[in-house]
Protein backbone atom coordinates (compact mmCIF):
# COMPACT_ATOMS: atom_id res chain seq x y z
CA UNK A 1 -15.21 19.57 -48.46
CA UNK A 2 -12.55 17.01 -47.15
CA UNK A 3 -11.56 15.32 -44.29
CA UNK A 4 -13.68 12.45 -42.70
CA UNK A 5 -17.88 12.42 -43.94
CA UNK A 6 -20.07 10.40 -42.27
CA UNK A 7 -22.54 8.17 -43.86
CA UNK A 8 -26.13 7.87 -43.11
CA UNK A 9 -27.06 4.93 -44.83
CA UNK A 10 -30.48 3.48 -45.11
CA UNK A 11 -30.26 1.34 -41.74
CA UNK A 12 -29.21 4.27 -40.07
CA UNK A 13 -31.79 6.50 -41.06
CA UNK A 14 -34.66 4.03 -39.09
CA UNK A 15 -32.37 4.30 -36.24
CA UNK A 16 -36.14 5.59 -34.76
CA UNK A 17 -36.84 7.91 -32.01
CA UNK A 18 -33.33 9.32 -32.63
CA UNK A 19 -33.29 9.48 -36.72
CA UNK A 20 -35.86 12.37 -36.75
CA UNK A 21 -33.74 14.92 -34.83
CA UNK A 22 -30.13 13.87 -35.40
CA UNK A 23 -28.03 11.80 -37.56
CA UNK A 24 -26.33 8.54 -36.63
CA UNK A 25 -22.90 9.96 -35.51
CA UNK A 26 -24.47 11.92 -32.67
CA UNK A 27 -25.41 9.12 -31.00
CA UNK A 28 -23.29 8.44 -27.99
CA UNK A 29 -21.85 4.85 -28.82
CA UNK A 30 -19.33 3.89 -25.11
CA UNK A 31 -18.25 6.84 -23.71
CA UNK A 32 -17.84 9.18 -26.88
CA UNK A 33 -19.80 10.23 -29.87
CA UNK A 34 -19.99 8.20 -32.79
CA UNK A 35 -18.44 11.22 -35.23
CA UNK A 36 -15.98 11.89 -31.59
CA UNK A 37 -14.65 7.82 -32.12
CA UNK A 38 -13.92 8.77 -35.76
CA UNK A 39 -11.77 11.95 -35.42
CA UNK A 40 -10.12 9.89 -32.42
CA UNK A 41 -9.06 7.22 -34.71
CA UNK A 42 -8.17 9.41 -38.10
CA UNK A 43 -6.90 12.21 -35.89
CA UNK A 44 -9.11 14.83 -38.24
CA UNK A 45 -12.42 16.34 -36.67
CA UNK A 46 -16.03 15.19 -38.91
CA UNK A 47 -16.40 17.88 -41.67
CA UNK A 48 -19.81 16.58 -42.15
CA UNK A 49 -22.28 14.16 -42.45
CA UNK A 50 -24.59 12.62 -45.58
CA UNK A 51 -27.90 11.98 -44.01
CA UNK A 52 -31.73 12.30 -44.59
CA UNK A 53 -33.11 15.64 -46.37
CA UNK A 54 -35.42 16.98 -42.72
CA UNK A 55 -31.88 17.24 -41.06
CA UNK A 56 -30.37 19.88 -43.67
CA UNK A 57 -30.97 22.10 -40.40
CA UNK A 58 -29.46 19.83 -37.82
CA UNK A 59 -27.46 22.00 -35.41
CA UNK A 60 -26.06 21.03 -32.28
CA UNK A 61 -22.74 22.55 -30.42
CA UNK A 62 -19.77 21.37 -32.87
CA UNK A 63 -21.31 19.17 -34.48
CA UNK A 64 -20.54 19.15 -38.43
CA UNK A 65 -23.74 20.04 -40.81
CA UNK A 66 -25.47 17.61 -42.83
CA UNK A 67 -24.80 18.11 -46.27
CA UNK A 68 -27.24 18.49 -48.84
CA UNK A 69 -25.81 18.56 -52.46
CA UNK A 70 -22.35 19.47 -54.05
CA UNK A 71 -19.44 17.06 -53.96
CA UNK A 72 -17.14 15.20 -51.89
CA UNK A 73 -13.72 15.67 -53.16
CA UNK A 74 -10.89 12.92 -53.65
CA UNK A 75 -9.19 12.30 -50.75
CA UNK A 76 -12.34 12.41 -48.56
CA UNK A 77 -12.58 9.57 -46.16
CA UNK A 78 -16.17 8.80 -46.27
CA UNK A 79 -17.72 6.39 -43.66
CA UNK A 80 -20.18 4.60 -42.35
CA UNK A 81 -21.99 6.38 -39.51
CA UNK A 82 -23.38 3.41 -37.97
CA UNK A 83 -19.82 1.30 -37.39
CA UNK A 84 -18.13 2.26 -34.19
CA UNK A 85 -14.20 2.04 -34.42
CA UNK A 86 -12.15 0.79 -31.58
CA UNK A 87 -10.34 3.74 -30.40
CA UNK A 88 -7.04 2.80 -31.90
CA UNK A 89 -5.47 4.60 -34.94
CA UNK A 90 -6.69 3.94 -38.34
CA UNK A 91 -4.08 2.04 -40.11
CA UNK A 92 -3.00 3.24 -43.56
CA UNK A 93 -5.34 2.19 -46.52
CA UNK A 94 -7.68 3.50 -49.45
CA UNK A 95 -10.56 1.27 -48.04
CA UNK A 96 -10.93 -0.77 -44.86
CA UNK A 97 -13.55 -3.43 -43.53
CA UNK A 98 -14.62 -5.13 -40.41
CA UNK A 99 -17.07 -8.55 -40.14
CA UNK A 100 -17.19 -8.11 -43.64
CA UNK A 101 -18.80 -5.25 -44.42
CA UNK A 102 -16.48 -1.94 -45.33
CA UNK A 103 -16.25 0.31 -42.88
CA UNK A 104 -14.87 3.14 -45.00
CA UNK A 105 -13.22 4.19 -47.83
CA UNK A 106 -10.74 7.08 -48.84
CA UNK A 107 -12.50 8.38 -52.13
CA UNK A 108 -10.35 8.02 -55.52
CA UNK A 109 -11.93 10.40 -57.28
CA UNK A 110 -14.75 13.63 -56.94
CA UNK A 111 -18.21 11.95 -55.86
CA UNK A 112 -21.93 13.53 -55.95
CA UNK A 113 -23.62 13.98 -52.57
CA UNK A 114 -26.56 13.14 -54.61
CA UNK A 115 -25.51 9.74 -55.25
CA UNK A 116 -26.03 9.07 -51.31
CA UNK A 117 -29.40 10.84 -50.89
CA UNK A 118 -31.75 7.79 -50.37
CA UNK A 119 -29.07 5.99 -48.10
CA UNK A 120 -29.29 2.59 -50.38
CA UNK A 121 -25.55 3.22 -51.78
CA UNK A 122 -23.35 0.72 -49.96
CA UNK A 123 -19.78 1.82 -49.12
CA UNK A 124 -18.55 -1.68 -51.38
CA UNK A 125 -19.88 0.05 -54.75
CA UNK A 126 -17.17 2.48 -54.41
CA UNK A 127 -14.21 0.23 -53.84
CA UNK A 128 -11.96 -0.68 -57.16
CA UNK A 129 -12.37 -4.50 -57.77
CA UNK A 130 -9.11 -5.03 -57.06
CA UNK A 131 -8.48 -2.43 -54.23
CA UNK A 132 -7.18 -3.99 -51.06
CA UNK A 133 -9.03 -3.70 -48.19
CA UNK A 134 -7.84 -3.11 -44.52
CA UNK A 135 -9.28 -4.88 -41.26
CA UNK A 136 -10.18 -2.61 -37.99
CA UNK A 137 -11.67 -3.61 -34.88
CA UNK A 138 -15.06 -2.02 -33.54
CA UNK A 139 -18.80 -2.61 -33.47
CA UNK A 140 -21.24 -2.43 -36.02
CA UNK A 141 -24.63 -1.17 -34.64
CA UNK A 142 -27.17 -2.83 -37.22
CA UNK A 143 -30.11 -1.39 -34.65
CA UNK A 144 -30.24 1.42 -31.82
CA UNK A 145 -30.81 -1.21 -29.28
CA UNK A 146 -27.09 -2.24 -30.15
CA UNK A 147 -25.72 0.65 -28.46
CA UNK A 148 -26.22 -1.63 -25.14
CA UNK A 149 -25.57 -4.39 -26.53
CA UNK A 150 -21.89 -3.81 -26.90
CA UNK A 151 -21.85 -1.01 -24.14
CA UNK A 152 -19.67 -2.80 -21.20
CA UNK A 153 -17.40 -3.55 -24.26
CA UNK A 154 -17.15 0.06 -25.65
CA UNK A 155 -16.85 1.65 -22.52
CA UNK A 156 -14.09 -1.04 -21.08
CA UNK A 157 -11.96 -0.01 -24.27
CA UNK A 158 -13.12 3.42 -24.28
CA UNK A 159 -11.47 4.30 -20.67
CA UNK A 160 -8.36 1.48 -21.82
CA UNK A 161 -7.92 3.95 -24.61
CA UNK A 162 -8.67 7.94 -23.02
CA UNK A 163 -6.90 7.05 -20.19
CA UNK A 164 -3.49 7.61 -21.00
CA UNK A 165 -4.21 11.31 -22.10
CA UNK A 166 -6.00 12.35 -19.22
CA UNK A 167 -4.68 14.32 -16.31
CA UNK A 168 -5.88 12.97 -13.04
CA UNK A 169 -6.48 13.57 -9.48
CA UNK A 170 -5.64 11.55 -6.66
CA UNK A 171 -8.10 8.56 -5.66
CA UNK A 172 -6.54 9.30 -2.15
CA UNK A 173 -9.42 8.68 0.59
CA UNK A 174 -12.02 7.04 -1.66
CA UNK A 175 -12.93 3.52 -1.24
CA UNK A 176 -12.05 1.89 -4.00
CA UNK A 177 -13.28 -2.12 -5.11
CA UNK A 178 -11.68 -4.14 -7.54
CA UNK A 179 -8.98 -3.92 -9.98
CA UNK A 180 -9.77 -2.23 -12.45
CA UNK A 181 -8.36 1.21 -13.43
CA UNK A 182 -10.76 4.33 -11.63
CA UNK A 183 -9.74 7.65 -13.44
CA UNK A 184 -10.63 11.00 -11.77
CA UNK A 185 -9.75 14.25 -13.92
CA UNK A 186 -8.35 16.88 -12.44
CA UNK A 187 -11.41 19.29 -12.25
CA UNK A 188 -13.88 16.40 -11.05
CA UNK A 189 -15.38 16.86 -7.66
CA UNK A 190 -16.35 13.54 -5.42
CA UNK A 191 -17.33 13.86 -2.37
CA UNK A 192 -16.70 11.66 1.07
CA UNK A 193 -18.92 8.33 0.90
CA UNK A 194 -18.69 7.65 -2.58
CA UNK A 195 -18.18 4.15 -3.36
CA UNK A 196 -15.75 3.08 -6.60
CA UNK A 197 -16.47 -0.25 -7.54
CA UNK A 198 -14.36 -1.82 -10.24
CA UNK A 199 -14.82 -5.00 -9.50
CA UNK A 200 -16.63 -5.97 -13.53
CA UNK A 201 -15.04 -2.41 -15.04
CA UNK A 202 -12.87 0.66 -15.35
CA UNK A 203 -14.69 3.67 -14.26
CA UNK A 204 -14.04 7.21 -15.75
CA UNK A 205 -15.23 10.26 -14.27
CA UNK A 206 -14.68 13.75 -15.89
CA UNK A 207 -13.81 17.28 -15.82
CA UNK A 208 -16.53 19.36 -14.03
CA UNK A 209 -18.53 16.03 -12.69
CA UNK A 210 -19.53 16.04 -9.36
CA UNK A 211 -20.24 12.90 -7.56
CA UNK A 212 -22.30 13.11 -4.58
CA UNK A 213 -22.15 11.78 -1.11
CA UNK A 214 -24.29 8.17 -1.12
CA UNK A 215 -22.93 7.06 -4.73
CA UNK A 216 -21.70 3.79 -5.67
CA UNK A 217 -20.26 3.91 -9.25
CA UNK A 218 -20.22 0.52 -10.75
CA UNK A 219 -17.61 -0.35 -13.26
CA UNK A 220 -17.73 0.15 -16.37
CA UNK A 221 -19.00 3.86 -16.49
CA UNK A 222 -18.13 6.74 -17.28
CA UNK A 223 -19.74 10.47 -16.12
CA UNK A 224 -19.42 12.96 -18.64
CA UNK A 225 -17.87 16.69 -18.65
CA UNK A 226 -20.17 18.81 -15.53
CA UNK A 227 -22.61 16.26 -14.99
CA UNK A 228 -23.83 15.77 -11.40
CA UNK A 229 -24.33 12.40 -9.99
CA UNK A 230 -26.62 13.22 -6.71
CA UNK A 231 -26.84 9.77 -5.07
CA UNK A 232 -27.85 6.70 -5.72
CA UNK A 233 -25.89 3.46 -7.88
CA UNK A 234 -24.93 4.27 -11.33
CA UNK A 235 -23.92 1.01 -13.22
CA UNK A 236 -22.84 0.14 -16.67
CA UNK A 237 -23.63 3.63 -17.92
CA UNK A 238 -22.41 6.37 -20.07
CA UNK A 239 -23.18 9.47 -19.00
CA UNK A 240 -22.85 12.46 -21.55
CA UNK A 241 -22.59 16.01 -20.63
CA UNK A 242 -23.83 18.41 -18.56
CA UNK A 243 -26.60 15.60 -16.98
CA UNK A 244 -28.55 14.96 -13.88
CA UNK A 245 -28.64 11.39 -12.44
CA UNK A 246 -30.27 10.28 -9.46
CA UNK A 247 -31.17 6.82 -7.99
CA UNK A 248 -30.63 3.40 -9.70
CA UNK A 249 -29.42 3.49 -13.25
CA UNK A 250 -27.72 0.40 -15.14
CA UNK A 251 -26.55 -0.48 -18.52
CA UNK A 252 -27.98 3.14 -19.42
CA UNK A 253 -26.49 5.89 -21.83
CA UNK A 254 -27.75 9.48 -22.07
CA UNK A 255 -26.39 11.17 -24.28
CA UNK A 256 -26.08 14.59 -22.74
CA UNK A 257 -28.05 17.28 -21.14
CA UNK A 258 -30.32 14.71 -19.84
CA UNK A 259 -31.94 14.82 -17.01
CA UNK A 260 -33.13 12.06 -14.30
CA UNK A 261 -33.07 14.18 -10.79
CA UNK A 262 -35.08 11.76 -8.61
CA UNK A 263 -35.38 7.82 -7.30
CA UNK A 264 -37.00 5.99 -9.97
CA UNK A 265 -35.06 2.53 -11.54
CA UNK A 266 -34.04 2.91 -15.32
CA UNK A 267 -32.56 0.14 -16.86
CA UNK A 268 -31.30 -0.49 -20.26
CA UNK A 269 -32.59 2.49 -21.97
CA UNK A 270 -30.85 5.15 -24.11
CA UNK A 271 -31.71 8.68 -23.63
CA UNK A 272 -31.92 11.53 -26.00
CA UNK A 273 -30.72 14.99 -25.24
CA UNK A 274 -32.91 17.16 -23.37
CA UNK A 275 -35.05 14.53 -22.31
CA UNK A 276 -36.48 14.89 -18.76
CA UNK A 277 -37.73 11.90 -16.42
CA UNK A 278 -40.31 12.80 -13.98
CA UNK A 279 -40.03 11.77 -9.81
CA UNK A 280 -40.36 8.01 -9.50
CA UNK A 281 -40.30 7.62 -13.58
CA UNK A 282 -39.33 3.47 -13.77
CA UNK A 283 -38.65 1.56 -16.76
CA UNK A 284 -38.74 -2.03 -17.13
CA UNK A 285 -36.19 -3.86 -18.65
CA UNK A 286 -37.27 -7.24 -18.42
CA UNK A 287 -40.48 -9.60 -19.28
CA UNK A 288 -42.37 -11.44 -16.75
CA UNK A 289 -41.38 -14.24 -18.96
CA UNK A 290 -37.62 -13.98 -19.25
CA UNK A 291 -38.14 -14.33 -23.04
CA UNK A 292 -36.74 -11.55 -25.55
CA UNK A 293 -37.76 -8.51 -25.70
CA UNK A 294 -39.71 -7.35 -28.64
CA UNK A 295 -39.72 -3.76 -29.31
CA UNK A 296 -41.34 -1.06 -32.61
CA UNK A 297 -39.31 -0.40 -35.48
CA UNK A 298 -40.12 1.93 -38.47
CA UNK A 299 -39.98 -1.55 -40.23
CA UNK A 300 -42.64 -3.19 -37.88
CA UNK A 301 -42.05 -4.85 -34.14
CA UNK A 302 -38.74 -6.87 -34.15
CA UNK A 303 -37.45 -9.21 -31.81
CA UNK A 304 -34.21 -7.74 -30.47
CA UNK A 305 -32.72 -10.62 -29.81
CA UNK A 306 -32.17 -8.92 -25.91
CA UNK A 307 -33.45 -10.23 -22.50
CA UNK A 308 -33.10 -7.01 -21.05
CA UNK A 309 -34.35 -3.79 -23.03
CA UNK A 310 -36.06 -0.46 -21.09
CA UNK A 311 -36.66 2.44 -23.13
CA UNK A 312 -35.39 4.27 -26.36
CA UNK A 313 -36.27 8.01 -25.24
CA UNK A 314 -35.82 10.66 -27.95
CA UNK A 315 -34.87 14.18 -28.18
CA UNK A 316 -36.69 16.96 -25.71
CA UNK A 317 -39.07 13.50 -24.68
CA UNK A 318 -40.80 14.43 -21.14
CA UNK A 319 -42.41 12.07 -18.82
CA UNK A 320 -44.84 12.79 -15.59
CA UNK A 321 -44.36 11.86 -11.94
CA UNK A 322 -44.96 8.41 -11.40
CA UNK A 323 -45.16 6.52 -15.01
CA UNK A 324 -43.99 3.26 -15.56
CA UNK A 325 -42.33 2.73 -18.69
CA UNK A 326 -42.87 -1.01 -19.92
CA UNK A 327 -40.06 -3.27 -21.50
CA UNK A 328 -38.92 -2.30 -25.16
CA UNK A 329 -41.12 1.14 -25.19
CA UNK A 330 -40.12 3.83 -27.61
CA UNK A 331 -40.92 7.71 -26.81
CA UNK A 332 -40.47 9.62 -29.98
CA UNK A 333 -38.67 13.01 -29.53
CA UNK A 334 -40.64 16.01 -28.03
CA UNK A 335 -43.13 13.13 -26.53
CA UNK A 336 -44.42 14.52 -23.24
CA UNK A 337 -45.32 10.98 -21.47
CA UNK A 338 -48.49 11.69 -20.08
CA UNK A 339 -50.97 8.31 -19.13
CA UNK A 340 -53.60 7.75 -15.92
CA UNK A 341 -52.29 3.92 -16.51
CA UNK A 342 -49.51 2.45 -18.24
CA UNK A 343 -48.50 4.58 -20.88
CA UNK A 344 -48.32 2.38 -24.57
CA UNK A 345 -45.46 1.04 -25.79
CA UNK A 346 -45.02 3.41 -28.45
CA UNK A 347 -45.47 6.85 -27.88
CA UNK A 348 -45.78 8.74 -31.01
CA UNK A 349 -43.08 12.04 -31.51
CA UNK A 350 -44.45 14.94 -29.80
CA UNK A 351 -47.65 13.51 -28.32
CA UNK A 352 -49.03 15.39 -25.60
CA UNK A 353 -50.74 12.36 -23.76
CA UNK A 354 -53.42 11.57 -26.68
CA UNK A 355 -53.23 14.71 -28.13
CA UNK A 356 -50.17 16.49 -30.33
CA UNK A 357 -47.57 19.24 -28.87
CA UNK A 358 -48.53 22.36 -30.54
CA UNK A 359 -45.25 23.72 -32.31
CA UNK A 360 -45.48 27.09 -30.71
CA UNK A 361 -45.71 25.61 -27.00
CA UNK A 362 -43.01 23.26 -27.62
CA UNK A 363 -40.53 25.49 -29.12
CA UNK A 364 -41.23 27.94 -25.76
CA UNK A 365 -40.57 25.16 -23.54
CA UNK A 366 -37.30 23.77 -25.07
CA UNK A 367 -36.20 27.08 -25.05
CA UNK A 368 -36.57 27.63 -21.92
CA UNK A 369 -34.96 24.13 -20.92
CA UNK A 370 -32.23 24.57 -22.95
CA UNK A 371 -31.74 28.16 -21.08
CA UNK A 372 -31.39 26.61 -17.69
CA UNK A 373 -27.98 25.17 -19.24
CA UNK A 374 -27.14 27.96 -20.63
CA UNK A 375 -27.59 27.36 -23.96
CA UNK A 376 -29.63 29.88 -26.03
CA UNK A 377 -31.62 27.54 -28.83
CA UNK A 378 -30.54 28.92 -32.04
CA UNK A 379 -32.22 30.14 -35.67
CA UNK A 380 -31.07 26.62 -37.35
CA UNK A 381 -32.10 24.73 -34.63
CA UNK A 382 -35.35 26.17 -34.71
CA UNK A 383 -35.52 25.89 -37.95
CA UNK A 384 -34.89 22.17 -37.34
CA UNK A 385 -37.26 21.33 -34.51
CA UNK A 386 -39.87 22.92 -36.70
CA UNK A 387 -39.52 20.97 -39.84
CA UNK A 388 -39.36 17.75 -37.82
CA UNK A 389 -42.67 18.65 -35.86
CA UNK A 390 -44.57 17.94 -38.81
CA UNK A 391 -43.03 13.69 -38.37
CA UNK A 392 -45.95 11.32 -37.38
CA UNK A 393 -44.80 7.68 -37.20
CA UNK A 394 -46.87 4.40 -39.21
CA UNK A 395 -47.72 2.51 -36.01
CA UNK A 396 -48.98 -1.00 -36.68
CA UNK A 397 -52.01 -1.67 -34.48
């Protein structure tokens, strides 16, 4: 296979609650995919990805399979999932680098997939001693919680960058605050009373969005391909695909067919697809104390180094009416947040309140979500869900 490969290395694959359904490069890192950032910049689609064994079944849309043995042919451009590039075009090279790491590297000769099965290969053992090595600009994203760290960044150059290309429609008889650019595809819908502020940020909105009466977008942000934005303010946020948002949402990505159809504040939290927020659902994103927040790795609890963290959400993750969501909580994928109280901080992958999501219940029900978007859930992905039902996470106590 050639073309452009994406790397799962080992810091990637603890990239927890989104490493046990997907790998790294469909995360949405500013407004695009991670493996969308890297055809931008080569100008070649992903052809696949090198990632843990339980996601030889991954299958999502067009996204590339994960590949599982054979080889990667010279020529391949193989790269690490978990760097972001700035959306400018790769400049010529056989390897290049950025904070001094390498970024990627055009293969000399035929390599074994096997070779990059456990994830512990850097990208530097392949590089000739005395092979030059070219700088590039972007992000490295050494934890999940990184994604909003550098998200006003991202999505600042993102719309910078995609702007040029798209086709817009007239801003004519919005109200429109501050300076920066505020780009309307043709196709979007926004109705009267919606409030453009650009004041901190270039806003981007769509083909197929609809912005409702009542909104105030806050700059930077960008609403993603049919989504519907039903009131409320939307701030900082990257919105994938065919989404739902309703009442306050800042520094926020989901990364498509999310849904969050009702007031409730969520702030600095990522959100899996397919995941589903209840009426009033509310996460905090800061301590009582102002101090860092602290939040669970696969490795143990880490200090993020943030003052503001929500929630990590994964994959098909559901939560009730009403719960409150407390700073630097992680819902594994296929969770169904269920909790008389607060619910704990780390909410095993599909947990049914205290008990487990039976596989045959679960598989009917994201079925049937998946069906009111029109999407019909697939053999592989099936296939997929199942193997990954089996996951249970080490939680320290």
């Amino acid at each position: 296979m050639t073309g452009v490969v994406l790397f799962d290395d080992a810091a990637a694959r603890r990239f927890e609650p989104f490493a046990l359904t997907r790998p790294c490069g469909e995360l949405r890192a500013g407004v695009l995919l991670g493996r969308e950032r890297w055809a931008v910049v080569t100008g070649a689609p992903v052809s696949g990805y090198v990632a843990s064994a339980h996601l030889s079944d991954f299958a999502e849309f067009d996204a590339p399979s994960c590949l599982m043995g054979g080889t990667l042919p010279a020529g391949t451009l193989l790269a690490n999932a978990r760097f972001a590039p700035a959306l400018a075009a790769l400049p010529r090279g056989s390897a290049w680098r950025s904070g001094g790491q390498v970024v990627a590297v055009r293969l000399a000769r035929a390599l074994d997939i096997s070779a990059l099965a456990d994830g512990a290969w850097s990208l530097d053992a392949l590089l000739d001693e005395a092979a030059p090595t070219t700088a590039i600009e972007g992000w490295w994203l050494e934890h999940p919680w990184d994604l909003l760290r550098h998200l006003p960044a991202m999505l600042g150059g993102d719309i910078a960058a995609l702007a040029p290309a798209v086709s817009r429609a007239s801003l004519e008889g919005h109200v429109v605050l501050g300076a920066n650019d505020v780009v309307l595809e043709q196709g979007s819908r926004v109705e009267p009373f919606v409030v453009f502020d650009a004041s901190a940020g270039p806003i981007l909105v769509r083909a197929g969005a609809t912005v409702a009466a009542f909104t105030r977008l806050v700059g930077p942000c960008a609403i993603g391909r049919d989504t519907q934005v039903l009131g409320g303010k939307v701030a900082t946020a990257s919105i994938g695909e065919m989404c739902r948002v309703h009442g306050e949402l800042s520094t926020s990505i989901f990364i498509g067919h999310a849904n969050k159809g009702h007031d409730g504040f969520v702030g600095h939290s990522v959100l899996g697809r397919w995941t589903n927020l209840g009426a009033a659902t509310v996460t905090s994103n800061l301590k009582n104390t102002y101090g860092n927040v602290q939040t669970w790795t696969p490795g143990g609890d880490r200090d993020t180094g943030l003052q503001f963290l929500g929630t990590l959400l994964g994959d098909h993750a559901k939560t009730a009416i009403g719960t409150r969501l407390m700073t630097g909580t992680v819902v594994g994928a296929g969770a169904n947040v269920v909790s008389d109280g607060l619910p704990a901080k780390v909410i095993p992958p599909f947990a049914w309140g205290d008990d487990t999501y039976r596989l045959d219940k679960f598989l009917e029900v994201a079925a049937r979500v998946m069906a009111r978007r029109h999407v019909t859930m697939g053999d592989r992905e099936r296939v997929h869900l199942t193997r990954v039902h089996g996951a249970r996470w080490s939680i320290p106590r």
